[in-house]
N, C-alpha and C. Protein backbone atom coordinates (compact mmCIF):
# COMPACT_ATOMS: atom_id res chain seq x y z
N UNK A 1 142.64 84.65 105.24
CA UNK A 1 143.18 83.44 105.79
C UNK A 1 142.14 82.83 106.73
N UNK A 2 142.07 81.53 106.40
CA UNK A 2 140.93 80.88 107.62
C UNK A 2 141.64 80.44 108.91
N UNK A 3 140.60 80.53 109.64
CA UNK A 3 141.10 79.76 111.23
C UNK A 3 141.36 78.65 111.09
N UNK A 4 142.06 78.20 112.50
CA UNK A 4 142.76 77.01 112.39
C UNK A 4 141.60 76.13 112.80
N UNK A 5 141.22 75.20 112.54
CA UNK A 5 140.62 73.80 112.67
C UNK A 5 141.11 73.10 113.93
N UNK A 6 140.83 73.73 115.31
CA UNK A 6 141.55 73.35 116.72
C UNK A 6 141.10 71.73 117.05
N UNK A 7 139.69 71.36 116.63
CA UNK A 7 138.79 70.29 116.53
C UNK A 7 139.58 69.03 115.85
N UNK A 8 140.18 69.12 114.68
CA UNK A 8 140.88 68.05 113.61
C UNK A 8 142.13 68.21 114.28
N UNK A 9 142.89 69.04 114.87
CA UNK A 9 144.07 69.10 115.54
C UNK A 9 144.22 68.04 116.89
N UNK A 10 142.83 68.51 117.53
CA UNK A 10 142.84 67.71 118.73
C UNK A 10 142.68 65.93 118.36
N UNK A 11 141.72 66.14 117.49
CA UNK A 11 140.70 64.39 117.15
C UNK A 11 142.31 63.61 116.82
N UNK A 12 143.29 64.40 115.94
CA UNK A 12 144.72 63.77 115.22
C UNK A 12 145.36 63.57 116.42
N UNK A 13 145.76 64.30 117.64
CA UNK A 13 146.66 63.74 118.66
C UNK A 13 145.89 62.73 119.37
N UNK A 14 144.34 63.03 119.59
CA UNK A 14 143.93 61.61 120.09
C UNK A 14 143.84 60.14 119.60
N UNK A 15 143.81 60.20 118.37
CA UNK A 15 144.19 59.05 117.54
C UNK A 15 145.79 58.93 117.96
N UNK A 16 146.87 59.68 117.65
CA UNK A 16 148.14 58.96 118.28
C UNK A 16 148.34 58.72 119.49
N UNK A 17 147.16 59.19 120.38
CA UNK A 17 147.48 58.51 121.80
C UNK A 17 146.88 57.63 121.58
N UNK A 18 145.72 56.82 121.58
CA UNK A 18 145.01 55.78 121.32
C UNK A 18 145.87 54.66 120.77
N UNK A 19 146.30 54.45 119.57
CA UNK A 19 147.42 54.24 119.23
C UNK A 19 148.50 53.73 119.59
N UNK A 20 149.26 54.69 120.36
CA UNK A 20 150.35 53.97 121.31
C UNK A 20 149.64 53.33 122.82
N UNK A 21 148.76 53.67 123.18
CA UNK A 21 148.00 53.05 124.08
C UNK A 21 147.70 51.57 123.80
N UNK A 22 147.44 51.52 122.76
CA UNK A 22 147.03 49.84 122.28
C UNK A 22 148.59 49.29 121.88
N UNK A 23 149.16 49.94 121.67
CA UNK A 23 150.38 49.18 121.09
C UNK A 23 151.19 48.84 122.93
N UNK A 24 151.29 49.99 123.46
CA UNK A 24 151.43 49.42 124.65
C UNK A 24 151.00 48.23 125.71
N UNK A 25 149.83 48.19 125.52
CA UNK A 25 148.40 47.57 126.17
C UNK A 25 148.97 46.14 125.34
N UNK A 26 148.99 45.91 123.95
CA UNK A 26 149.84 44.48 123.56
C UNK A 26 151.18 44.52 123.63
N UNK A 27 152.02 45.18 123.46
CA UNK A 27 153.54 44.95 124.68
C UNK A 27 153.10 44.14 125.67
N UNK A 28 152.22 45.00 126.51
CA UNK A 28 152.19 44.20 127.81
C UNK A 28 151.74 42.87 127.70
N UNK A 29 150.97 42.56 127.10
CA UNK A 29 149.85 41.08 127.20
C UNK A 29 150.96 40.35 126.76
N UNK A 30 151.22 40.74 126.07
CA UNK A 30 152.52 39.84 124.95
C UNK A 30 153.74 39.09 125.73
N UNK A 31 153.84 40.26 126.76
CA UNK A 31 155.08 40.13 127.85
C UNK A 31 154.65 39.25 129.07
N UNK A 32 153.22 39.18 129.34
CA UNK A 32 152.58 38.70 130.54
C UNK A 32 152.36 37.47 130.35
N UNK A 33 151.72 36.83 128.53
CA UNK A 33 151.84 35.55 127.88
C UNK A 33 152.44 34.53 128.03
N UNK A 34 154.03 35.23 127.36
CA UNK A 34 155.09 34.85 127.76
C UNK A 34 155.44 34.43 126.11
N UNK A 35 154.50 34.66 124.78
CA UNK A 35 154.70 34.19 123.79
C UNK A 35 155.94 35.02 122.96
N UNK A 36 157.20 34.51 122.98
CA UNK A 36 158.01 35.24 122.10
C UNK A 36 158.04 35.04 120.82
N UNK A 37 157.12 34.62 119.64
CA UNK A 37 156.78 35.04 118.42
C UNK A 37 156.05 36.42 118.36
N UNK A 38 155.05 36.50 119.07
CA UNK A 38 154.17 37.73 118.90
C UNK A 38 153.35 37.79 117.93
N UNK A 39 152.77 36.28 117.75
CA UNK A 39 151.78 36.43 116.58
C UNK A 39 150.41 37.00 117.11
N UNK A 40 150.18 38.11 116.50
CA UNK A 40 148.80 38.56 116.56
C UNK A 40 148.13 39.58 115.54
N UNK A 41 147.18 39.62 115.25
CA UNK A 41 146.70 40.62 114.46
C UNK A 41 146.50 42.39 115.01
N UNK A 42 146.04 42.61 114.24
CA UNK A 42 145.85 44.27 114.35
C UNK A 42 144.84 44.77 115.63
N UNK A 43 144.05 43.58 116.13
CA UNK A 43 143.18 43.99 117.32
C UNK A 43 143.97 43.74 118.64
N UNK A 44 145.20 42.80 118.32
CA UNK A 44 145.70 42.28 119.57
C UNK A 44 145.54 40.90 120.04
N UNK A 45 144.54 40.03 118.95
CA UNK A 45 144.39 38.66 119.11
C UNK A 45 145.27 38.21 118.65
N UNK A 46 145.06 36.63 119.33
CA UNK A 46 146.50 35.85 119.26
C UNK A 46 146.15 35.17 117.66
N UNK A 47 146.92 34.88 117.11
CA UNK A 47 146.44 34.06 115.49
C UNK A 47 146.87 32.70 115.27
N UNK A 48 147.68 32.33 116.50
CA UNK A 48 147.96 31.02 116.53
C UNK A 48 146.62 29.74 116.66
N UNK A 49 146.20 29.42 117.01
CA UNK A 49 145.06 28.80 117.19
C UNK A 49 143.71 29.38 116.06
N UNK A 50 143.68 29.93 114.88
CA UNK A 50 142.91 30.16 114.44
C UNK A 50 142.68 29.40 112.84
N UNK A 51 141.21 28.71 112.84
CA UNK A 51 141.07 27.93 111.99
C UNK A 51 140.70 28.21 110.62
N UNK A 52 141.03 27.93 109.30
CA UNK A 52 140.54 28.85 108.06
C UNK A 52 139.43 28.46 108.51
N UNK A 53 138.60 29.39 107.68
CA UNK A 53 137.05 28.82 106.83
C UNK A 53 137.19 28.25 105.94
N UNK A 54 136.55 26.88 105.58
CA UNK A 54 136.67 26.67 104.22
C UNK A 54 135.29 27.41 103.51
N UNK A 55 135.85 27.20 101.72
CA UNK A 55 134.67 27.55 101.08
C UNK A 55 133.59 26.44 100.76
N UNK A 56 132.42 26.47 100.58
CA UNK A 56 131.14 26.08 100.27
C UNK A 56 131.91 25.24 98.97
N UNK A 57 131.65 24.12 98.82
CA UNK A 57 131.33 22.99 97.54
C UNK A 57 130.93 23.36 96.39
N UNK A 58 131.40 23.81 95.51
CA UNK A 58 130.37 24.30 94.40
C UNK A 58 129.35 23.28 93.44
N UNK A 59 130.61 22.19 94.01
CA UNK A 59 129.93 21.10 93.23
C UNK A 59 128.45 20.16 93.88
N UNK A 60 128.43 20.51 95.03
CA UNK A 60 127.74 19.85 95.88
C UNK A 60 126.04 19.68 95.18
């Protein structure tokens, strides 16, 4: 039987603290805003104000 892998055990609970840390960390901003949609992406930016890119002309 092999040993346990204490290293991948630890790195996995620090990812779920990290995790709820950021999810907390935007709770808060979210709450401090004052925006009750909660539009934002996965980093915590707001997505309201954000402009497409358009694509390049092909025809140009």
């Amino acid at each position: 039987m092999g040993r346990p892998n204490y290293s991948h055990s630890k790195r996995q609970r620090e990812i779920v603290k990290k995790q709820k840390r950021e999810e907390k960390l935007a709770k808060k901003l979210e709450k401090k805003s004052g925006s009750p949609d909660g539009a934002t992406d996965e980093a915590g930016e707001s997505v309201e104000n954000v402009e497409p890119t358009e694509a390049p002309n092909p025809d140009a």
